[in-house]
N, C-alpha and C. Protein backbone atom coordinates (compact mmCIF):
# COMPACT_ATOMS: atom_id res chain seq x y z
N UNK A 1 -29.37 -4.55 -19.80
CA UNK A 1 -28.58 -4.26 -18.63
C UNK A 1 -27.34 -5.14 -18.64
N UNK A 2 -26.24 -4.42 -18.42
CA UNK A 2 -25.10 -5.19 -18.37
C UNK A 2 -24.57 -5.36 -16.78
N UNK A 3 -24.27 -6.69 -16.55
CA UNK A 3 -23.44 -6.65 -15.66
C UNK A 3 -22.53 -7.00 -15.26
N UNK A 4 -21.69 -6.28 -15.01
CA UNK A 4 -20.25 -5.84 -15.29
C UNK A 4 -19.89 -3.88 -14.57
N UNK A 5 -18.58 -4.02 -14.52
CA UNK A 5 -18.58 -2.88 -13.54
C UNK A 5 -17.99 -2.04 -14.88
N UNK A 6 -18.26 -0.74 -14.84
CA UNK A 6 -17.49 0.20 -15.97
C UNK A 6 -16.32 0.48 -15.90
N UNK A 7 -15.75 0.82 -16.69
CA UNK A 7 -13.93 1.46 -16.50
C UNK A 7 -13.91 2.22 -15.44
N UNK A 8 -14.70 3.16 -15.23
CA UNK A 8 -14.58 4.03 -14.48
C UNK A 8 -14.74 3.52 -12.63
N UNK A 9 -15.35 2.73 -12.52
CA UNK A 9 -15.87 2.13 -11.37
C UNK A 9 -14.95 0.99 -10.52
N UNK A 10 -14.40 0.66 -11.44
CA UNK A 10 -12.92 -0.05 -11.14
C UNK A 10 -12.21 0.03 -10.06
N UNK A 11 -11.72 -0.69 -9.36
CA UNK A 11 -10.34 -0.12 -8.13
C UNK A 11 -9.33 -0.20 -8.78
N UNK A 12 -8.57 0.92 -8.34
CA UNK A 12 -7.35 1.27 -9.31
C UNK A 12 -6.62 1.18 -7.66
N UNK A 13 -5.21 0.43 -7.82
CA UNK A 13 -4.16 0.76 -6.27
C UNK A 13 -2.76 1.15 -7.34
N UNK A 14 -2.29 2.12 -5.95
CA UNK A 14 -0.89 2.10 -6.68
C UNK A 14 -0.10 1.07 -5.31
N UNK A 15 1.14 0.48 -5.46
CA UNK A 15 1.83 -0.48 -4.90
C UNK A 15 2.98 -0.09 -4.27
N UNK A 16 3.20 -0.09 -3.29
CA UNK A 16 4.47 0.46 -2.59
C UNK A 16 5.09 -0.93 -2.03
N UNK A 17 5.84 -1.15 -2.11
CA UNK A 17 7.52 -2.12 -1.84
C UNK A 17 7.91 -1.89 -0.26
N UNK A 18 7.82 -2.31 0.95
CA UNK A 18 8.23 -2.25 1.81
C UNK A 18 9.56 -3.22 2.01
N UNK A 19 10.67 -2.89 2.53
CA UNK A 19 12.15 -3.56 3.36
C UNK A 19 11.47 -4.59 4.15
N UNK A 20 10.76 -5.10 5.33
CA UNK A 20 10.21 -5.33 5.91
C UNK A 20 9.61 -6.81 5.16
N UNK A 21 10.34 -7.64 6.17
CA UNK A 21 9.26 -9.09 5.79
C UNK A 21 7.91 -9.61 6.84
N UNK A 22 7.45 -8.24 7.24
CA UNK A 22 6.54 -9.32 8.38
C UNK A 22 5.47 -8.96 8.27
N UNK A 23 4.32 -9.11 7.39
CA UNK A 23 3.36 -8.11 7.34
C UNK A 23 2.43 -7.57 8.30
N UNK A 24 1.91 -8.11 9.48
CA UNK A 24 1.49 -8.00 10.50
C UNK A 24 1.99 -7.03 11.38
N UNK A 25 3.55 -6.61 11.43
CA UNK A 25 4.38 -5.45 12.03
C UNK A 25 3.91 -4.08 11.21
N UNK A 26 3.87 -4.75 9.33
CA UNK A 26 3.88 -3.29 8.73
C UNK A 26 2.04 -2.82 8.40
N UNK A 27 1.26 -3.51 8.86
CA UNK A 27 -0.29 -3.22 9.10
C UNK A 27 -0.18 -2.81 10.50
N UNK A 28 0.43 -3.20 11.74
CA UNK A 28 -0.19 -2.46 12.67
C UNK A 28 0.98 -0.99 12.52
N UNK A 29 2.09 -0.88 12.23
CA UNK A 29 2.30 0.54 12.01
C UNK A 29 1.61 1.53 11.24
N UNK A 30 1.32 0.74 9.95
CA UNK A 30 0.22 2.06 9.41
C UNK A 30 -1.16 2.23 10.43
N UNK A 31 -1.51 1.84 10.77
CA UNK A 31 -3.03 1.40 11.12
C UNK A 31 -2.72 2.40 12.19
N UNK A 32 -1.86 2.96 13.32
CA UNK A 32 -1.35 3.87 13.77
C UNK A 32 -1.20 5.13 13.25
N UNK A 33 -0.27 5.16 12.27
CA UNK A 33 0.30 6.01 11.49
C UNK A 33 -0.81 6.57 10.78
N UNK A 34 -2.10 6.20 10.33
CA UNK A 34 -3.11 6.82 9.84
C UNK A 34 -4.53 6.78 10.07
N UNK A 35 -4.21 5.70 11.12
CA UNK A 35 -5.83 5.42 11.87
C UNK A 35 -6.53 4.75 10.99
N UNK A 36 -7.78 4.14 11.56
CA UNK A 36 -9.16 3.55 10.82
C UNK A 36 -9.84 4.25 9.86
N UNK A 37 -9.97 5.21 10.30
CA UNK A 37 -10.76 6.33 8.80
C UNK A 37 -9.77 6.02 8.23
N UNK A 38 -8.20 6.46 8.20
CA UNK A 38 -7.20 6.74 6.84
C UNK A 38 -7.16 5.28 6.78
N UNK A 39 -7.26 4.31 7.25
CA UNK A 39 -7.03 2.60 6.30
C UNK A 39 -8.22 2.68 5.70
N UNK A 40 -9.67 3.30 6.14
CA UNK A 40 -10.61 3.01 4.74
C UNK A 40 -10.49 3.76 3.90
N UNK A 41 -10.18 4.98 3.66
CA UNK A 41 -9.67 5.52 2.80
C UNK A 41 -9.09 5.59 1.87
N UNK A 42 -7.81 4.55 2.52
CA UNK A 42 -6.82 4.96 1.81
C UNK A 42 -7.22 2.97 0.95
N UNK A 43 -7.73 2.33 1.32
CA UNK A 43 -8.53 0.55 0.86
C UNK A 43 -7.27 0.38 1.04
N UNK A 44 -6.41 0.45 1.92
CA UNK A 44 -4.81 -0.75 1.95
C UNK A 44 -5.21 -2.65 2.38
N UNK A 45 -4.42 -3.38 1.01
CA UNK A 45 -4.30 -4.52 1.15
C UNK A 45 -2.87 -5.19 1.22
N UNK A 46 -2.66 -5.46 2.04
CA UNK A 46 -1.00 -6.24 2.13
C UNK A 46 -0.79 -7.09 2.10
N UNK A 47 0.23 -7.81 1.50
CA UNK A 47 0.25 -8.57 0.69
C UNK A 47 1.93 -9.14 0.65
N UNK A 48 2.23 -10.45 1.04
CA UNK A 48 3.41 -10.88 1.12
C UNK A 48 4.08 -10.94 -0.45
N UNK A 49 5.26 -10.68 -0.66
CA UNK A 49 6.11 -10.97 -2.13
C UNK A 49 7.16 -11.51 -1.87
N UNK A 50 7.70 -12.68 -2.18
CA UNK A 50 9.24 -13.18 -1.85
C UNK A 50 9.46 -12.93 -0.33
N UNK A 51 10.36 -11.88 0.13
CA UNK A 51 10.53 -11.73 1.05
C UNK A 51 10.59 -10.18 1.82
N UNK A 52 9.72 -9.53 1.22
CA UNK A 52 9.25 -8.35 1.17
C UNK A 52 7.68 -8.30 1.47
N UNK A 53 7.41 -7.18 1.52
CA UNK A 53 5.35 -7.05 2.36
C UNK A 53 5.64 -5.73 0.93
N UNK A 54 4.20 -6.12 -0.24
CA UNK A 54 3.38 -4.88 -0.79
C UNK A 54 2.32 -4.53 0.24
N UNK A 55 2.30 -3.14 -0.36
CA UNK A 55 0.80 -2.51 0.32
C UNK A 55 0.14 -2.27 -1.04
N UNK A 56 -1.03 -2.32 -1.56
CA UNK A 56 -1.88 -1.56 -2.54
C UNK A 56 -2.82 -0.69 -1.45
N UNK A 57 -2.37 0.47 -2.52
CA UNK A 57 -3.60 1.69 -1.22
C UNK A 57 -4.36 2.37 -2.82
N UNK A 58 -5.00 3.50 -2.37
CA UNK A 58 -5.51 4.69 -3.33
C UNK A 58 -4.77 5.04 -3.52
N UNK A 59 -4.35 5.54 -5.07
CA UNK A 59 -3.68 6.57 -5.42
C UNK A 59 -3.73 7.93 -4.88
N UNK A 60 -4.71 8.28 -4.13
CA UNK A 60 -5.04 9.85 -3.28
C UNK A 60 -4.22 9.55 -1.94
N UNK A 61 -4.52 8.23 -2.01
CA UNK A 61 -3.78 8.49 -0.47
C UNK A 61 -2.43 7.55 -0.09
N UNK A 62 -1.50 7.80 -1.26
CA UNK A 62 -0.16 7.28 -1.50
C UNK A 62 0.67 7.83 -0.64
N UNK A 63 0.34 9.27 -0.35
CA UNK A 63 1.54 10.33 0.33
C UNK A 63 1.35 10.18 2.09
N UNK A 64 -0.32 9.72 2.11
CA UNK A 64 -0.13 9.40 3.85
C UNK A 64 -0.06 8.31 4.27
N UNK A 65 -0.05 7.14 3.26
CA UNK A 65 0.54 6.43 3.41
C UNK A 65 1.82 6.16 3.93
N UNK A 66 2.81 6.62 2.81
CA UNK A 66 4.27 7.17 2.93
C UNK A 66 5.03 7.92 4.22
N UNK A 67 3.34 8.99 4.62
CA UNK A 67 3.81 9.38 5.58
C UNK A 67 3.69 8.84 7.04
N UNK A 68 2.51 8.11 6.98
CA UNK A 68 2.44 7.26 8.34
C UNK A 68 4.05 6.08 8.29
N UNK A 69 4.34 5.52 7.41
CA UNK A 69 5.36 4.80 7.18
C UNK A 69 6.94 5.50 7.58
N UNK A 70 6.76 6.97 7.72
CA UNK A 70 8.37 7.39 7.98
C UNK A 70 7.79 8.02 9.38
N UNK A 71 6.66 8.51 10.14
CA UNK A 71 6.53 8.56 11.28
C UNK A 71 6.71 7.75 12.53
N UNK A 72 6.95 6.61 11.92
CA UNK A 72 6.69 5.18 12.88
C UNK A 72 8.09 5.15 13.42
N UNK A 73 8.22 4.41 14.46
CA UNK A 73 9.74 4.44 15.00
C UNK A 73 9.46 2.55 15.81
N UNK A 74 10.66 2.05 14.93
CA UNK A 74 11.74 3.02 14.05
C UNK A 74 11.01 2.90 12.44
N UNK A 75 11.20 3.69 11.60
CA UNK A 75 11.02 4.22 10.40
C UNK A 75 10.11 3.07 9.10
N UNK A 76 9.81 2.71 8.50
CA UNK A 76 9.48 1.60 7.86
C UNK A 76 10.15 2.09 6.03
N UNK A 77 10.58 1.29 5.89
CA UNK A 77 11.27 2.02 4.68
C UNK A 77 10.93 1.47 3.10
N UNK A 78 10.51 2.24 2.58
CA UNK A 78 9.90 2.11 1.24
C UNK A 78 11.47 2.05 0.33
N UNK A 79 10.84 0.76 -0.42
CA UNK A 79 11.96 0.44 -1.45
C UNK A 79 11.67 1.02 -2.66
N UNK A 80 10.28 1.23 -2.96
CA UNK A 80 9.86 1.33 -4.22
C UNK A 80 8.30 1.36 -4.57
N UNK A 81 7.70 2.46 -5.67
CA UNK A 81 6.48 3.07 -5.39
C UNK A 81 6.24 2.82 -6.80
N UNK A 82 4.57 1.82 -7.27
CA UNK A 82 4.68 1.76 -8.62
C UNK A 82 2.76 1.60 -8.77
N UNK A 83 2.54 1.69 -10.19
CA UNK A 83 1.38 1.46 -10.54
C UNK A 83 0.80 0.20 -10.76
N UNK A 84 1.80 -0.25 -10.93
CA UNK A 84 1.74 -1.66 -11.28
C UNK A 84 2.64 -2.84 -10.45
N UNK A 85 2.02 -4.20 -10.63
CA UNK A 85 2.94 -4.94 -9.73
C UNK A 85 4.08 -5.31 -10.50
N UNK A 86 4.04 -5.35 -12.21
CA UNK A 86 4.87 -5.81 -12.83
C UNK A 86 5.92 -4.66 -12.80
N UNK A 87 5.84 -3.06 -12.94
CA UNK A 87 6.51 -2.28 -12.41
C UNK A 87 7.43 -2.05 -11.21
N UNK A 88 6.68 -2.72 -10.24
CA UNK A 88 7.17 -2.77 -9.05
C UNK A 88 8.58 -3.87 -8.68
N UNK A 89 8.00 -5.26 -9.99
CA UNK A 89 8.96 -5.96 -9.30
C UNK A 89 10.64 -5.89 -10.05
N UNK A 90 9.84 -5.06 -11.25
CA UNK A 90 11.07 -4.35 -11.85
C UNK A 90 11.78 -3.54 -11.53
N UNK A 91 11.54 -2.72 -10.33
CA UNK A 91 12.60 -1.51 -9.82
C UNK A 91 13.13 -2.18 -8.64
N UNK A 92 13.07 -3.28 -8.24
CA UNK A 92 13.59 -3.63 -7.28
C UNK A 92 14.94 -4.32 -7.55
């Protein structure tokens, strides 16, 4: 018996780049924007960078993410959408 988790079993996030330095503003807008079911869903962890807030969510649920994020008023604005963090800090 091995233990250890398989490839397959893994958490995989994709990383979205928020404008926004406050992370506490950009968790309670989603948390709105998609409710308690869609934050377990979607496993969002946020996460301060320089002077910017990441989110890691599911890759399934990237788009309601996105979309709770442009419903909110005023707007929360995505800089940049990546698989990776090293990706991410490259398109910025």
């Amino acid at each position: 018996m091995v233990l250890g988790k398989k490839a397959s079993h893994r958490l995989h996030h994709h990383y979205l780049l928020f404008a926004s330095s406050d992370p506490s503003h950009v968790a309670q807008q989603l948390l709105e924007g998609i409710g308690l079911v869609g934050w377990a869903r979607a496993q969002l962890v946020i996460e301060k960078l320089d002077s910017q807030v990441v989110v890691a969510c599911h890759p399934k649920s990237i788009r309601d993410v996105q979309a709770a994020a442009l419903l909110c008023a005023p707007p929360l604005v995505v800089r940049s959408v990546s698989g990776t963090l090293a990706g991410l800090r490259r398109n910025v």
